[in-house]
N, C-alpha and C. Protein backbone atom coordinates (compact mmCIF):
# COMPACT_ATOMS: atom_id res chain seq x y z
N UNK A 1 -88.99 -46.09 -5.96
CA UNK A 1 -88.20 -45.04 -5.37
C UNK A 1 -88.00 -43.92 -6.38
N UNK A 2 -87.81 -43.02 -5.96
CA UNK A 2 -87.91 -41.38 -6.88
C UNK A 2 -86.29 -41.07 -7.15
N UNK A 3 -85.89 -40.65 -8.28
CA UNK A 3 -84.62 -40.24 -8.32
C UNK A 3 -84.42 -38.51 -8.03
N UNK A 4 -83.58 -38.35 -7.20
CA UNK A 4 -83.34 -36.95 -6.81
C UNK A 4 -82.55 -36.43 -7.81
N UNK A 5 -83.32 -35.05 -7.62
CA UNK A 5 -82.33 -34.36 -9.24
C UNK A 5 -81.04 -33.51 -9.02
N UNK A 6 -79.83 -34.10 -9.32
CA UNK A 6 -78.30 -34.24 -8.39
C UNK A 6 -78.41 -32.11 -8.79
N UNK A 7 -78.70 -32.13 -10.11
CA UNK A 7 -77.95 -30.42 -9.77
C UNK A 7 -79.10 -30.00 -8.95
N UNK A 8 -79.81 -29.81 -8.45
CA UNK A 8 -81.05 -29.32 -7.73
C UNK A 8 -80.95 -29.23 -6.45
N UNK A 9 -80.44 -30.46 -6.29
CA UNK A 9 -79.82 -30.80 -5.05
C UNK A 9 -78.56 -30.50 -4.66
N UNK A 10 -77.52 -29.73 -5.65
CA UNK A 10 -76.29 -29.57 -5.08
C UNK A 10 -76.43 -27.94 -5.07
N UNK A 11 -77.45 -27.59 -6.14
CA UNK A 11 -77.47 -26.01 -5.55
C UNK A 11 -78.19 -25.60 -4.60
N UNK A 12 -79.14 -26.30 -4.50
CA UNK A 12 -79.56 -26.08 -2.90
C UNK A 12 -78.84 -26.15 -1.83
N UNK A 13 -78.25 -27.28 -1.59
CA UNK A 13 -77.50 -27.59 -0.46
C UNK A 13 -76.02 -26.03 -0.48
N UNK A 14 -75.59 -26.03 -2.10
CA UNK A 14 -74.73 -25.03 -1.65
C UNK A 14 -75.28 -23.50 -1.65
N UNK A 15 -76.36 -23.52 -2.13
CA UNK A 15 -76.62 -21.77 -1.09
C UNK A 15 -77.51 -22.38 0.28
N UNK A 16 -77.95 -23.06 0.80
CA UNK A 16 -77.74 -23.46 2.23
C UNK A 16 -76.65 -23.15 2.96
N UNK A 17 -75.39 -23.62 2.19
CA UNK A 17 -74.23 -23.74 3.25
C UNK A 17 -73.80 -22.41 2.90
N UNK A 18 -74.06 -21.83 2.21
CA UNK A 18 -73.25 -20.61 1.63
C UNK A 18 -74.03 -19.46 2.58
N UNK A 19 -75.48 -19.05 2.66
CA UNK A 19 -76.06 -18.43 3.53
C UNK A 19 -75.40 -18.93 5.01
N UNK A 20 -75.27 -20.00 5.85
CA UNK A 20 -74.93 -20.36 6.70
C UNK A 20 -73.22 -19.65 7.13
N UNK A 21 -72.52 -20.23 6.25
CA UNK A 21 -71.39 -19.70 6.41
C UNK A 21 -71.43 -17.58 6.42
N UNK A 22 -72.02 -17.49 5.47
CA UNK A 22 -72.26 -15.87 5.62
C UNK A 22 -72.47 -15.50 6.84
N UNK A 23 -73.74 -16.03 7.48
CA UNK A 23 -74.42 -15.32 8.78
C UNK A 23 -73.11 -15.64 9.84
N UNK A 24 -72.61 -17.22 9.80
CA UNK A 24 -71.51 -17.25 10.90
C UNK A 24 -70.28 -15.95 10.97
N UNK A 25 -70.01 -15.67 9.82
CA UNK A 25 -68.62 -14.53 9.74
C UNK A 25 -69.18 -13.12 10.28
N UNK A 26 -70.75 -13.10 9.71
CA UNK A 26 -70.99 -11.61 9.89
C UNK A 26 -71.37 -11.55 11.55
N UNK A 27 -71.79 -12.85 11.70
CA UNK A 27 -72.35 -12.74 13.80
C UNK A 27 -70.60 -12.75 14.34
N UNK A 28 -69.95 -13.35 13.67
CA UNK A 28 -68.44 -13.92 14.53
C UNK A 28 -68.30 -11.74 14.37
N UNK A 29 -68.34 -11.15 13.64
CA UNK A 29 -67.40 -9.80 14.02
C UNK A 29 -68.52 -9.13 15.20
N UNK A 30 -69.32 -9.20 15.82
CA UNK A 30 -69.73 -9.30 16.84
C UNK A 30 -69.66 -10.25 17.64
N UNK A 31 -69.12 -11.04 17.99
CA UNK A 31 -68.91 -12.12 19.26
C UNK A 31 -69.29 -13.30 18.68
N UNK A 32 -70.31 -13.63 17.93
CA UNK A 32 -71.08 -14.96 17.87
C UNK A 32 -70.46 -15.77 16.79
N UNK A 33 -70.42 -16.78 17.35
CA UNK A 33 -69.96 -18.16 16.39
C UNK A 33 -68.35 -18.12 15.92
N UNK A 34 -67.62 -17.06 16.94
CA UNK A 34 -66.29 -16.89 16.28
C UNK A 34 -65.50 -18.13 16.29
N UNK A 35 -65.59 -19.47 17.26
CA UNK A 35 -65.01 -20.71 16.80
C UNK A 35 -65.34 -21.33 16.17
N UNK A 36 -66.71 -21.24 15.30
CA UNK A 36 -66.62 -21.62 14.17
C UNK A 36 -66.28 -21.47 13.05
N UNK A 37 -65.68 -20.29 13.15
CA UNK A 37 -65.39 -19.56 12.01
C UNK A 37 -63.70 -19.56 12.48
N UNK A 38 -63.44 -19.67 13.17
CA UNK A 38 -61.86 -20.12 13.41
C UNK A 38 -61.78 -21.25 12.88
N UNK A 39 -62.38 -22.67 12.98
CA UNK A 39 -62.31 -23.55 12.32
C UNK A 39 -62.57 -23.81 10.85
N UNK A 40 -63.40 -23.26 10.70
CA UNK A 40 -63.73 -23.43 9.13
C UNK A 40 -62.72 -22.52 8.27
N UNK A 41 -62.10 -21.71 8.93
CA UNK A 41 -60.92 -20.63 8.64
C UNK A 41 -59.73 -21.41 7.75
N UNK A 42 -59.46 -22.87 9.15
CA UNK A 42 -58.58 -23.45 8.52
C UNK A 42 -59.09 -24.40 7.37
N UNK A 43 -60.10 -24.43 7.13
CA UNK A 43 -60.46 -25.02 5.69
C UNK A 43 -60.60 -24.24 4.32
N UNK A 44 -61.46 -23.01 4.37
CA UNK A 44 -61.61 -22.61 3.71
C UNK A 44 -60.57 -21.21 3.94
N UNK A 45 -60.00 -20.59 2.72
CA UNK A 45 -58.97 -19.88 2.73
C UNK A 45 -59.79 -18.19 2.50
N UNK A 46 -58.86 -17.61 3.25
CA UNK A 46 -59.41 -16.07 3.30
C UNK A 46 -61.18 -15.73 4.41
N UNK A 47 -61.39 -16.69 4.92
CA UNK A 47 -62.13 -16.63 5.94
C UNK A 47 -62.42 -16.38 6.74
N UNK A 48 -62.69 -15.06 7.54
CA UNK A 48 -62.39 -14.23 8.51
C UNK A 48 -63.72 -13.41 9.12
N UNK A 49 -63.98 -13.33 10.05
CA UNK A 49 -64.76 -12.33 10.34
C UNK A 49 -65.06 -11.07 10.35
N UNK A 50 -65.16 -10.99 9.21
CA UNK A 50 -64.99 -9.65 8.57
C UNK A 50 -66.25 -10.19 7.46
N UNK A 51 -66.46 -8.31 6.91
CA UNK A 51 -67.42 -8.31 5.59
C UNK A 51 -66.97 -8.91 4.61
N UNK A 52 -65.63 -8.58 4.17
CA UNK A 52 -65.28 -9.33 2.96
C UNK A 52 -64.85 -11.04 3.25
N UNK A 53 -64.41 -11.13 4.43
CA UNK A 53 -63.76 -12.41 4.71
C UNK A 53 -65.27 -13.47 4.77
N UNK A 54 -66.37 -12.95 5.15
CA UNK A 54 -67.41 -13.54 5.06
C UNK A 54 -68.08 -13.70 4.01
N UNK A 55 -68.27 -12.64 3.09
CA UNK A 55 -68.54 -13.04 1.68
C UNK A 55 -67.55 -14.18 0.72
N UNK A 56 -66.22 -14.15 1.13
CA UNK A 56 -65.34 -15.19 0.79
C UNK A 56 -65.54 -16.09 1.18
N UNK A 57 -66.17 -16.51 2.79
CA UNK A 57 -66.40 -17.93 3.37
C UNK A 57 -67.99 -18.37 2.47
N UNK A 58 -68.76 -17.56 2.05
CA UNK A 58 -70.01 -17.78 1.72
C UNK A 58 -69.72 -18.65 -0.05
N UNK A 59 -68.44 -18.08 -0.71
CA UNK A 59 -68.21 -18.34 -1.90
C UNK A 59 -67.42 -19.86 -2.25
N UNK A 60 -66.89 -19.95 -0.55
CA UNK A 60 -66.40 -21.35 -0.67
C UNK A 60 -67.70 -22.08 0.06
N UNK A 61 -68.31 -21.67 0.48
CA UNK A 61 -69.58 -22.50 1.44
C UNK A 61 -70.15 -22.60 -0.04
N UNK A 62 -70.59 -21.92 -0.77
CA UNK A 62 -70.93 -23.00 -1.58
C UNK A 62 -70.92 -23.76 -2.92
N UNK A 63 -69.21 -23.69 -3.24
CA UNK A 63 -68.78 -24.85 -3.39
C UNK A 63 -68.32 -25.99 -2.80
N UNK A 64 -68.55 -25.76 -1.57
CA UNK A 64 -68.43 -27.37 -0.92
C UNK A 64 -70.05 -27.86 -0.53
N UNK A 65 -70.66 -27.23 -0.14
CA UNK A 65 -72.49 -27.32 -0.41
C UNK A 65 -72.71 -28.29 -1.23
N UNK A 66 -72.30 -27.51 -2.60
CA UNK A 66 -72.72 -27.90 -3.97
C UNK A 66 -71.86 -29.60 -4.32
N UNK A 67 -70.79 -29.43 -4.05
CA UNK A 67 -70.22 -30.90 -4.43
C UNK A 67 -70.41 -31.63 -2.87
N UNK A 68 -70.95 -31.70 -2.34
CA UNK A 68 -71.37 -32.65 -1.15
C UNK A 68 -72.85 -33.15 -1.57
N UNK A 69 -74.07 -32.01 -2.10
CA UNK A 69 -75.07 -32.04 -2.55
C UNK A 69 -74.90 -33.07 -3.61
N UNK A 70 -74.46 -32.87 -4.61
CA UNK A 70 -73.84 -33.56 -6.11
C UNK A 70 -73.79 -35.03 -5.58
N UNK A 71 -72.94 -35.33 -4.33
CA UNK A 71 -72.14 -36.45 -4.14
C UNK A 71 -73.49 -36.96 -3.58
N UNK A 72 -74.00 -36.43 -2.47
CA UNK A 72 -75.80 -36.59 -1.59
C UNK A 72 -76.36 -37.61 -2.95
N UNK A 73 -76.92 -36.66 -3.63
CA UNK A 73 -77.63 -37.43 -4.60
C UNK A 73 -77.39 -38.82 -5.45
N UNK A 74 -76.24 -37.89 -5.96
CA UNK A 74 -75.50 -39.47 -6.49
C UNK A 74 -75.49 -41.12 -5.98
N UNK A 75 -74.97 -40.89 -4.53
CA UNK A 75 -74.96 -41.91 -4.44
C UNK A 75 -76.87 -42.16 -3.71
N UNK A 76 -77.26 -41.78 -3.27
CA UNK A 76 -78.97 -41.60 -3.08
C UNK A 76 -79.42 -42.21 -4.34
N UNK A 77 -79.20 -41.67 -5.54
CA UNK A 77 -79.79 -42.28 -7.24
C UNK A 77 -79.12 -43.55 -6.96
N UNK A 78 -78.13 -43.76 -6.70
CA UNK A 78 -77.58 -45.28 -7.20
C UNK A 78 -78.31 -46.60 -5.94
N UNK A 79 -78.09 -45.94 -5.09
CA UNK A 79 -78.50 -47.24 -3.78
C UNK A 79 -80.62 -47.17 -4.38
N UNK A 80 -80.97 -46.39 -4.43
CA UNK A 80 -82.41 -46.55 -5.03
C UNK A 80 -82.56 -47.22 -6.28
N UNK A 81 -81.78 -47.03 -6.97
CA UNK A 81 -81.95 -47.78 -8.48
C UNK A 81 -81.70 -49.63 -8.22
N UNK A 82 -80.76 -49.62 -6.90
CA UNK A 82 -80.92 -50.76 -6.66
C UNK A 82 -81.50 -51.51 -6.26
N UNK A 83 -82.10 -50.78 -5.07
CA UNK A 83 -83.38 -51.18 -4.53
C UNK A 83 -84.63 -51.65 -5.32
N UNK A 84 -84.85 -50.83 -6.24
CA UNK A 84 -85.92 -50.60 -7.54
C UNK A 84 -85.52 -52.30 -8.08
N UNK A 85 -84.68 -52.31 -8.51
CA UNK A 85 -83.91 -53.40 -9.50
C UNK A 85 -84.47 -54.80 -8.66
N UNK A 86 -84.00 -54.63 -7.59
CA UNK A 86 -84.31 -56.01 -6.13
C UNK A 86 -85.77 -56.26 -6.32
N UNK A 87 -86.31 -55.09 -6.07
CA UNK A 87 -88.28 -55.51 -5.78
C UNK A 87 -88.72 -56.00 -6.69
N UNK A 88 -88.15 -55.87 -8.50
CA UNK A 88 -88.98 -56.09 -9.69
C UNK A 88 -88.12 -57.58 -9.95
């Protein structure tokens, strides 16, 4: 089994979520995706459909990206190392 490389994987995942969250705020001030962005509102603080409120949701998108990514891997490296350990 291959070990995934945890920062690689947590910055990916958080400009994933960070682009994602961007496009939701900037479609929500035109109509689109505005309940999602009501919801994620109440998570992440200053989140709004707006230009700046969306660049703010993009800055917490990805720090939670990034430590979900981090956590992804982590435990991904550990359940494989065990696996590895079992077969030999």
């Amino acid at each position: 089994m291959y070990k995934l490389n945890v920062k690689a994987l947590a910055v990916a995942l958080g400009v994933l979520w960070s682009v994602c969250m961007l496009f939701a705020g900037w479609g929500s001030m035109f109509g689109w995706g505005g309940k999602l962005v009501e919801v994620m509102a109440s998570v992440y603080i200053g989140y709004t459909p707006t230009f700046w409120g969306a660049l703010i949701g993009a800055m917490w998108g990805f720090i939670d990206g990034a430590i979900g990514g981090a956590i992804i891997a982590f435990v991904y490296n550990i359940i494989a190392r065990e696996k590895t350990a079992a077969r030999v």
